[in-house]
Every structure is written in C-alpha cells, then in structure tokens.
PDB file of N, CA and C in Angstrom:
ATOM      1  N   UNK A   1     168.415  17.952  83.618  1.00  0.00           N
ATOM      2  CA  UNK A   1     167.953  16.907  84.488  1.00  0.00           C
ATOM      3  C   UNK A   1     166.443  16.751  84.320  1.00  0.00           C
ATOM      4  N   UNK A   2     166.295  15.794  84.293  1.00  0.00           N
ATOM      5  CA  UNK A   2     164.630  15.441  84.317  1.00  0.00           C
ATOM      6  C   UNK A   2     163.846  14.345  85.356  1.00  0.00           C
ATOM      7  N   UNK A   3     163.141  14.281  85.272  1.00  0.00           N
ATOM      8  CA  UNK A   3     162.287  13.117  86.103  1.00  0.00           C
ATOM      9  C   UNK A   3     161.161  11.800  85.428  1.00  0.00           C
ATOM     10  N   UNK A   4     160.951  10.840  85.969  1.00  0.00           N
ATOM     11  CA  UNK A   4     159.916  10.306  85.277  1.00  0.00           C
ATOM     12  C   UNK A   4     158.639  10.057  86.056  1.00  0.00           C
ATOM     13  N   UNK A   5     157.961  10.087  85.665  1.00  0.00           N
ATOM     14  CA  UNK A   5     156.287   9.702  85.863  1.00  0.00           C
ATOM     15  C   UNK A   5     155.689   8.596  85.369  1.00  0.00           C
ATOM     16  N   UNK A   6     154.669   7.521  86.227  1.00  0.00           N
ATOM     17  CA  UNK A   6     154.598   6.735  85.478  1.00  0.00           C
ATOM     18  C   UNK A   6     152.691   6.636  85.652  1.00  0.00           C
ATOM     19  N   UNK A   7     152.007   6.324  85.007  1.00  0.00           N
ATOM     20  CA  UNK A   7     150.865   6.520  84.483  1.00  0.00           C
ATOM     21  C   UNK A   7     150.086   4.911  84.033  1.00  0.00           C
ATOM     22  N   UNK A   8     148.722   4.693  84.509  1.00  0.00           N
ATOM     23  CA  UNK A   8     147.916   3.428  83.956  1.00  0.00           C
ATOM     24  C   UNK A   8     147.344   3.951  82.888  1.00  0.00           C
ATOM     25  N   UNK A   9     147.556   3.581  81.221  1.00  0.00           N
ATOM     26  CA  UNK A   9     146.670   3.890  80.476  1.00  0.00           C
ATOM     27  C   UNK A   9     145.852   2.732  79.629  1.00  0.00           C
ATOM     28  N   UNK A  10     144.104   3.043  79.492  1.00  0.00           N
ATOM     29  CA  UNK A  10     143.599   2.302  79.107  1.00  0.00           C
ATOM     30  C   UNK A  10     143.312   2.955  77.512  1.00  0.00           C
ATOM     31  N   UNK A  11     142.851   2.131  76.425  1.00  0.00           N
ATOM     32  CA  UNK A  11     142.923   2.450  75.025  1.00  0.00           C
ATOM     33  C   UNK A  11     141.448   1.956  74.542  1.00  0.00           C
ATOM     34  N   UNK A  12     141.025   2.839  73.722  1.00  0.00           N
ATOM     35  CA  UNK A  12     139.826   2.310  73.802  1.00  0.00           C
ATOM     36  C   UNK A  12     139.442   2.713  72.255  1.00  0.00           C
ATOM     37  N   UNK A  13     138.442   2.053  71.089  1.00  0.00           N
ATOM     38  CA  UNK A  13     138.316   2.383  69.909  1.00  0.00           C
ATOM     39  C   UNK A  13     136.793   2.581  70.040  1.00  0.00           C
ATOM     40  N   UNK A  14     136.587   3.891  69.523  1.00  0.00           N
ATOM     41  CA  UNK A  14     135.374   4.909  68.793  1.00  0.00           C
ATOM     42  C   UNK A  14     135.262   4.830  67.457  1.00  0.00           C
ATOM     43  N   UNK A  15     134.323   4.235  66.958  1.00  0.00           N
ATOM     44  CA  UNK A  15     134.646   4.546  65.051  1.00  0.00           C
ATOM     45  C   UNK A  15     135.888   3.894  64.820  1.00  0.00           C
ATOM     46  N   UNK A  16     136.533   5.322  63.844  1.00  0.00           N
ATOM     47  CA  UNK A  16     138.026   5.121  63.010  1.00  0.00           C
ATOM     48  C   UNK A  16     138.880   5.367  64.252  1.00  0.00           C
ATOM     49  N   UNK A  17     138.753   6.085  65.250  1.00  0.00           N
ATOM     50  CA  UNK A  17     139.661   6.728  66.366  1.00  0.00           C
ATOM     51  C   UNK A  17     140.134   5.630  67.694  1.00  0.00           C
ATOM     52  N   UNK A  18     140.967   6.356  67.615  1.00  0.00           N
ATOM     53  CA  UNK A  18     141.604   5.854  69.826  1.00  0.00           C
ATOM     54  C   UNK A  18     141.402   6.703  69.992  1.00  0.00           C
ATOM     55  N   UNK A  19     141.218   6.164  71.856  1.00  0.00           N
ATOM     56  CA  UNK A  19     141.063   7.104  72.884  1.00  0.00           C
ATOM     57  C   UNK A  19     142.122   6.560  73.902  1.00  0.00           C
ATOM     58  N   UNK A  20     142.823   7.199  74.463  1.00  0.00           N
ATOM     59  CA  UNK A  20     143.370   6.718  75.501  1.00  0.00           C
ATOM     60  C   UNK A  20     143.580   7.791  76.850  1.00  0.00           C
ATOM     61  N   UNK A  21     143.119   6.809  77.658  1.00  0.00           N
ATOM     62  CA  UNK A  21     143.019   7.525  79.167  1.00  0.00           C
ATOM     63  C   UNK A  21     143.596   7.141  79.826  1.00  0.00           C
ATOM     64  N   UNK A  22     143.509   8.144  81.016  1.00  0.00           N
ATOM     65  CA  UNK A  22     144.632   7.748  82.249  1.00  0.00           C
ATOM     66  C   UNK A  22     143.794   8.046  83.729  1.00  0.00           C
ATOM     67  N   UNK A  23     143.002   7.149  84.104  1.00  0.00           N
ATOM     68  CA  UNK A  23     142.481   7.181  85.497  1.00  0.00           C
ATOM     69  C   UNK A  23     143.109   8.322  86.643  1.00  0.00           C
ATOM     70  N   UNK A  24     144.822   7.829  86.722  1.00  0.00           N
ATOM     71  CA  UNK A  24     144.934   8.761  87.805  1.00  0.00           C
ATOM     72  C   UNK A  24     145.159  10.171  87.856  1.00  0.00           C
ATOM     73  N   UNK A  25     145.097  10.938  86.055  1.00  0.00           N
ATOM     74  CA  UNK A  25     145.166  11.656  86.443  1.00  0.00           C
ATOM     75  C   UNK A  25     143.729  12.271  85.815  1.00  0.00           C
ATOM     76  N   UNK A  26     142.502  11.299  85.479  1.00  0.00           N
ATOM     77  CA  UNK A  26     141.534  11.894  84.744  1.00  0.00           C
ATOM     78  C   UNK A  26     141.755  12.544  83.436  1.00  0.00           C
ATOM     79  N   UNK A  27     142.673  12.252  82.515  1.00  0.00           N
ATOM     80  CA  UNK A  27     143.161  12.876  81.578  1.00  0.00           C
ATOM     81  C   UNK A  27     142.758  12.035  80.075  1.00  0.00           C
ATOM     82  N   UNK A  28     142.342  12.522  78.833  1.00  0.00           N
ATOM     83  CA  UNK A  28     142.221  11.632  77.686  1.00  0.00           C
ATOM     84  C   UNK A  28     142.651  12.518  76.417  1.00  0.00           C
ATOM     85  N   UNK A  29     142.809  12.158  75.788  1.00  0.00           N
ATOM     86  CA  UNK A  29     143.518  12.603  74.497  1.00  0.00           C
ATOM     87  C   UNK A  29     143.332  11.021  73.303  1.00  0.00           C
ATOM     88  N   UNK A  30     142.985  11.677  71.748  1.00  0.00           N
ATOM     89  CA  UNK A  30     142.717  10.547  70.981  1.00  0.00           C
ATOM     90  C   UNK A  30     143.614  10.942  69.641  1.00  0.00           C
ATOM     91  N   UNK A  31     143.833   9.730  68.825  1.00  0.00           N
ATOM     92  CA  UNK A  31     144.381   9.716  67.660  1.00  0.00           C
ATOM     93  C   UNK A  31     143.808   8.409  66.520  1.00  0.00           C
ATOM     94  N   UNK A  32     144.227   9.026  65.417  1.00  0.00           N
ATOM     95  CA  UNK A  32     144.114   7.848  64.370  1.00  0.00           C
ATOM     96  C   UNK A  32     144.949   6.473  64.929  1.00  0.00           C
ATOM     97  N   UNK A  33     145.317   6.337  65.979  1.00  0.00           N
ATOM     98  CA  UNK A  33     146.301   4.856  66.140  1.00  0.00           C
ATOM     99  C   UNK A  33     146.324   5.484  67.514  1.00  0.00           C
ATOM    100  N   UNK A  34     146.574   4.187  68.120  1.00  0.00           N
ATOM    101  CA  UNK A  34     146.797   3.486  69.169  1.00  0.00           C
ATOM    102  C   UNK A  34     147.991   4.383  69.568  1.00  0.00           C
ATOM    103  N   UNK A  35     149.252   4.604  68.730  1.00  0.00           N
ATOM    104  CA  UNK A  35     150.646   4.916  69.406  1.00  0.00           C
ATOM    105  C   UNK A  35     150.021   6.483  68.841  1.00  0.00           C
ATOM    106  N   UNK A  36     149.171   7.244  68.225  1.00  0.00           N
ATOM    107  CA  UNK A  36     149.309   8.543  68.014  1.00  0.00           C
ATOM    108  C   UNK A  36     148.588   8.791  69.118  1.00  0.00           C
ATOM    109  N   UNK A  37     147.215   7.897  70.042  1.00  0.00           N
ATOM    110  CA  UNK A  37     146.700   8.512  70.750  1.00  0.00           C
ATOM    111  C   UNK A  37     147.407   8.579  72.664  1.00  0.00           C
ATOM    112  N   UNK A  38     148.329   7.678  72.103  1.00  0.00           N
ATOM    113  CA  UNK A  38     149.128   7.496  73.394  1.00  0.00           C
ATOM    114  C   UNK A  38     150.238   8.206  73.677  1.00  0.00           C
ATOM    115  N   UNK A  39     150.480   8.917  72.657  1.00  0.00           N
ATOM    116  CA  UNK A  39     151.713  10.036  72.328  1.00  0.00           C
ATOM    117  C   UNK A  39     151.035  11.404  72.683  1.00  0.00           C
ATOM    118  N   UNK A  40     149.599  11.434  72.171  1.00  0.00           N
ATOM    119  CA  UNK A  40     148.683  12.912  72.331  1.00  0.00           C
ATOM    120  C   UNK A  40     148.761  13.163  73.727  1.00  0.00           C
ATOM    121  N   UNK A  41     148.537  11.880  74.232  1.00  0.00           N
ATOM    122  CA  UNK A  41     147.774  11.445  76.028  1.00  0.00           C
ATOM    123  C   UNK A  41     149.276  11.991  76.553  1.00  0.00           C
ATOM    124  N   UNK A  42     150.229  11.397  76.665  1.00  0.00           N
ATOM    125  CA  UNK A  42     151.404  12.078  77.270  1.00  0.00           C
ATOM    126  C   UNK A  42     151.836  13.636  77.014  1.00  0.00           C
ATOM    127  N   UNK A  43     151.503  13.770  75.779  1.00  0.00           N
ATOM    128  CA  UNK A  43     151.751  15.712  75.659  1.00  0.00           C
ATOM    129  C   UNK A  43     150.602  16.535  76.798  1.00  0.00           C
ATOM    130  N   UNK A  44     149.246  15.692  76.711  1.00  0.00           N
ATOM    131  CA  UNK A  44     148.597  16.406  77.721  1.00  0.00           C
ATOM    132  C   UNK A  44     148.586  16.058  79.054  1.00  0.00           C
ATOM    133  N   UNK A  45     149.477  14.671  79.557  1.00  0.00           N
ATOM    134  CA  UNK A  45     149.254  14.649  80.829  1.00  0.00           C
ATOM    135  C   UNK A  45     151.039  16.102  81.438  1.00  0.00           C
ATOM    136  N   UNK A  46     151.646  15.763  80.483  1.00  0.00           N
ATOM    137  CA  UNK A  46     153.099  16.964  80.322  1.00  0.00           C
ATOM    138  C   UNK A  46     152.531  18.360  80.640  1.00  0.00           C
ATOM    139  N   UNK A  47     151.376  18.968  79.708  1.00  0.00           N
ATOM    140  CA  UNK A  47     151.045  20.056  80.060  1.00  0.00           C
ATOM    141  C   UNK A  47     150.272  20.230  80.995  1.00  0.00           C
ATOM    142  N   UNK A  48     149.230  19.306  81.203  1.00  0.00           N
ATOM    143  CA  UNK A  48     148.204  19.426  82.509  1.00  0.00           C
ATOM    144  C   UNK A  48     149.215  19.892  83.874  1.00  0.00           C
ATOM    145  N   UNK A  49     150.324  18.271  83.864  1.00  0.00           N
ATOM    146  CA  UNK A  49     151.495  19.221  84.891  1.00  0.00           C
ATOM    147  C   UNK A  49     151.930  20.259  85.223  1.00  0.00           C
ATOM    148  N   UNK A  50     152.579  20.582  83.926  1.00  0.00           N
ATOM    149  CA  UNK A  50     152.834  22.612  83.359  1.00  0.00           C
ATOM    150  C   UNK A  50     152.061  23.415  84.492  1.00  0.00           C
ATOM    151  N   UNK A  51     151.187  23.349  84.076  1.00  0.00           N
ATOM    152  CA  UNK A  51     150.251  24.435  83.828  1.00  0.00           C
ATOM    153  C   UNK A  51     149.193  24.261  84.852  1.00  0.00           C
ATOM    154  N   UNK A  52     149.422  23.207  85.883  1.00  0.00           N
ATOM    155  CA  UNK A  52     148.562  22.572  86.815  1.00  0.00           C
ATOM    156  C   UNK A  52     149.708  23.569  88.287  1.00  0.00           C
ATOM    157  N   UNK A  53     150.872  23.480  88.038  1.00  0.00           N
ATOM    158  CA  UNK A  53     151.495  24.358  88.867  1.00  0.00           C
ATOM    159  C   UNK A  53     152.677  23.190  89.409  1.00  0.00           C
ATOM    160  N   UNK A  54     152.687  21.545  89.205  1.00  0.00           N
ATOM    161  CA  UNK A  54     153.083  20.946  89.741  1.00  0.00           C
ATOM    162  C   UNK A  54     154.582  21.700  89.761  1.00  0.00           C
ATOM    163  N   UNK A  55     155.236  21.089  90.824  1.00  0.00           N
ATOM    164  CA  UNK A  55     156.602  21.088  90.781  1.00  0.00           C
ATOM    165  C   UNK A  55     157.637  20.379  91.159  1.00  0.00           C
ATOM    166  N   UNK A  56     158.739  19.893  91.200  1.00  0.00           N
ATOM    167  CA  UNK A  56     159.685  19.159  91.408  1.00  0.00           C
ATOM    168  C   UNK A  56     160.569  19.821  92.714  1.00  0.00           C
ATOM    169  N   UNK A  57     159.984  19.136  94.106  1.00  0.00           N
ATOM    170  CA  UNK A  57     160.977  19.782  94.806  1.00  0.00           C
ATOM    171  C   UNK A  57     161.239  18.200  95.827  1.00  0.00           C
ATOM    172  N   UNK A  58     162.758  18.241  95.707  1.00  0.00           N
ATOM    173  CA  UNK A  58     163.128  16.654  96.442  1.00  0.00           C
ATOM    174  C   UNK A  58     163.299  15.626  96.038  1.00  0.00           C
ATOM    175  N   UNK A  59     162.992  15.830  94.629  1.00  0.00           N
ATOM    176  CA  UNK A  59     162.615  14.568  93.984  1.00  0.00           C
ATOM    177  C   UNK A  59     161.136  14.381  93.820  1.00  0.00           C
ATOM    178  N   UNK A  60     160.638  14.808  94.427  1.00  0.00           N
ATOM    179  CA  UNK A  60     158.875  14.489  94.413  1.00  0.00           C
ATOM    180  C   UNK A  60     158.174  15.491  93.405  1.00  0.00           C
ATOM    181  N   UNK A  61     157.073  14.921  93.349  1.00  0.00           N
ATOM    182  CA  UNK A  61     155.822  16.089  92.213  1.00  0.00           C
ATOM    183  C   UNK A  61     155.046  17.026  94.124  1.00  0.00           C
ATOM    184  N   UNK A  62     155.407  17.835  93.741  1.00  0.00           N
ATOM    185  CA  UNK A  62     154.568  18.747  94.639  1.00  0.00           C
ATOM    186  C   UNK A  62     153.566  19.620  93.871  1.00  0.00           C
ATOM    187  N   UNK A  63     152.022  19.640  94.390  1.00  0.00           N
ATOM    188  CA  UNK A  63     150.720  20.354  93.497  1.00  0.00           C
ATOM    189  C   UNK A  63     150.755  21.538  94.353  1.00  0.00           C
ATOM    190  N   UNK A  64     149.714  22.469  93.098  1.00  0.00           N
ATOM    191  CA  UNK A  64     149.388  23.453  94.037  1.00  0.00           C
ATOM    192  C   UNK A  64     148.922  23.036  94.935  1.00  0.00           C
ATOM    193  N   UNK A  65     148.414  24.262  96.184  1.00  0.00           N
ATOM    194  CA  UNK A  65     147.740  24.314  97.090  1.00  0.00           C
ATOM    195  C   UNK A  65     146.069  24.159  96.668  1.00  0.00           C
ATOM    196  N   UNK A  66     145.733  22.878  97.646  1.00  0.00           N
ATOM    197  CA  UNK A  66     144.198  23.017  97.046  1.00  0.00           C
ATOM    198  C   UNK A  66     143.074  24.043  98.072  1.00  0.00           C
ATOM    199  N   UNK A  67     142.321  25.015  96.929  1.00  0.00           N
ATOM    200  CA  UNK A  67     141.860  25.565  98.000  1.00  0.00           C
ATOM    201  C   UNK A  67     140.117  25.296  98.547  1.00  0.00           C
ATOM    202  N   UNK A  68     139.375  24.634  97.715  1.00  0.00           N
ATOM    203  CA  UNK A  68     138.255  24.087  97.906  1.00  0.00           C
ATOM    204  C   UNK A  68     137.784  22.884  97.593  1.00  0.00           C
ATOM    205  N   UNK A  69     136.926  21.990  97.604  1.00  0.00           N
ATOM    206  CA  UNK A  69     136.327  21.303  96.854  1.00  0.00           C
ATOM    207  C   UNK A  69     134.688  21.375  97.380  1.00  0.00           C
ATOM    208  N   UNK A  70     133.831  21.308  95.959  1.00  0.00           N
ATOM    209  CA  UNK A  70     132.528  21.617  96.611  1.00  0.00           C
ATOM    210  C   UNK A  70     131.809  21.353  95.275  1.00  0.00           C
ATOM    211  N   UNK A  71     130.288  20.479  95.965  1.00  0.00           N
ATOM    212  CA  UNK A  71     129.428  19.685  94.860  1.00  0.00           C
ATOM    213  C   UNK A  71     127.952  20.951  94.247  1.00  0.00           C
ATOM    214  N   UNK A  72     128.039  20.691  92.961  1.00  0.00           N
ATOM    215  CA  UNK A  72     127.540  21.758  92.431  1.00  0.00           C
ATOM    216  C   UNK A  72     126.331  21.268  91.538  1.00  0.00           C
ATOM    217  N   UNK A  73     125.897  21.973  91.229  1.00  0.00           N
ATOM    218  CA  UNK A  73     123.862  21.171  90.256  1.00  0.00           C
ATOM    219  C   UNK A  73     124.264  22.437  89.033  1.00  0.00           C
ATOM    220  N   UNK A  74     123.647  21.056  87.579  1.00  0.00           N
ATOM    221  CA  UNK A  74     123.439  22.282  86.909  1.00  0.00           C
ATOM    222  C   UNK A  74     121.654  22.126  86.227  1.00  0.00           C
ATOM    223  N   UNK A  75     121.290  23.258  86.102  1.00  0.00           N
ATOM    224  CA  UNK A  75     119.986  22.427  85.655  1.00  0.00           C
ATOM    225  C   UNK A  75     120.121  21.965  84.030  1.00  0.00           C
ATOM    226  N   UNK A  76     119.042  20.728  83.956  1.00  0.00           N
ATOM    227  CA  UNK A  76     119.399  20.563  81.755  1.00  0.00           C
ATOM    228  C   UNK A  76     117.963  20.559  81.282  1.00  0.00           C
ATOM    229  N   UNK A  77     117.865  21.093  80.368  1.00  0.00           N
ATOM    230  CA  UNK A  77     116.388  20.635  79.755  1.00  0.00           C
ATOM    231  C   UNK A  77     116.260  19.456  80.186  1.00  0.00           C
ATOM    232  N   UNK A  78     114.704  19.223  80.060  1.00  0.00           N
ATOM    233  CA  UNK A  78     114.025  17.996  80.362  1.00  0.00           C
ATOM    234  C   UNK A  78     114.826  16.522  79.092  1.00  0.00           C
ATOM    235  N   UNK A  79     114.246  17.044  78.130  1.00  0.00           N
ATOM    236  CA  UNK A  79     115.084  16.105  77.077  1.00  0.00           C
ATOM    237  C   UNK A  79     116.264  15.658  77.259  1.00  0.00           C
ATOM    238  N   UNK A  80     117.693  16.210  78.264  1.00  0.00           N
ATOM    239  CA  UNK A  80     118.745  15.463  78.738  1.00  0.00           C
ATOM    240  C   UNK A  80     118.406  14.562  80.341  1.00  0.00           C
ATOM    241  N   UNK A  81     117.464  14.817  80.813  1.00  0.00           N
ATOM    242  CA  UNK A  81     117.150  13.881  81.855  1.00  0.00           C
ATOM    243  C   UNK A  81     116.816  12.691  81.861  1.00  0.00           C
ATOM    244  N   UNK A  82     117.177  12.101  82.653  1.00  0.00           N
ATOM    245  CA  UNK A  82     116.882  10.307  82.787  1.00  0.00           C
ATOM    246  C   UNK A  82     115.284  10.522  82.868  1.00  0.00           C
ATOM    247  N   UNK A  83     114.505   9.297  82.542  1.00  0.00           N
ATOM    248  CA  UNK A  83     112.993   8.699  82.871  1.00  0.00           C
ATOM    249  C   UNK A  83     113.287   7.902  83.361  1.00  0.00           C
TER     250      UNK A  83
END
C-alpha cells in the first residue's frame, strides 16, 4: 500500500543544468534535463520524508515532534558583507 503526495515545483536553468525546487518543502535537487532534475527532486523530497521521521498514520503525513525553533548570527569576513 502506498500513498501520494503532491508538491509545487518550479524549474529553473543555470548554465548547461536544471534546478528544480519545491517551496513547500524547501527542497532542490538538479540535472542535465528538466525530467532528470525533476526525477532527482522527488528521490530527495522521498528521502527528506524517510529520514525526516514523517509517518503515515490515518491516512495523513504525521512529522516529528518539533522541539525548538530559534534565530541564530553567524559572523563572515568583511568581504562577504553587504556595503
């Protein structure tokens, strides 16, 4: 038995490459083509799931438990800073 998921992806060309992303879950993955980078993008939004802890209970995607969220500074050399 399985389930489906359904996902907004935008495609975008770098150079020779795709990129294709997925807003809701913040996820990107790229390929030589359009259908290789949209094939990459689904293996990693598959494992992000995995391995993210989601689970299938009810029919629904249930996540882990979240246990913080909190805004953080990093310092950069001067040379990566805005003027």
């Amino acid at each position: 038995m399985h389930m489906e998921i359904q996902f907004t992806t935008q495609i975008f060309k770098e150079g020779r490459s795709f990129l294709a992303y997925t807003r809701e879950l913040d996820l990107s993955s790229c390929g030589g083509t359009q259908q290789k980078a949209l094939h990459n993008l689904k293996e990693a939004v598959r494992l992000f799931l995995e391995e993210a802890g989601y689970l299938r209970r009810n029919s629904k995607l249930q996540g882990p438990k979240l246990i913080t969220t909190q805004r953080v500074s990093l310092p950069l050399p001067l040379e990566h800073a805005e003027t």
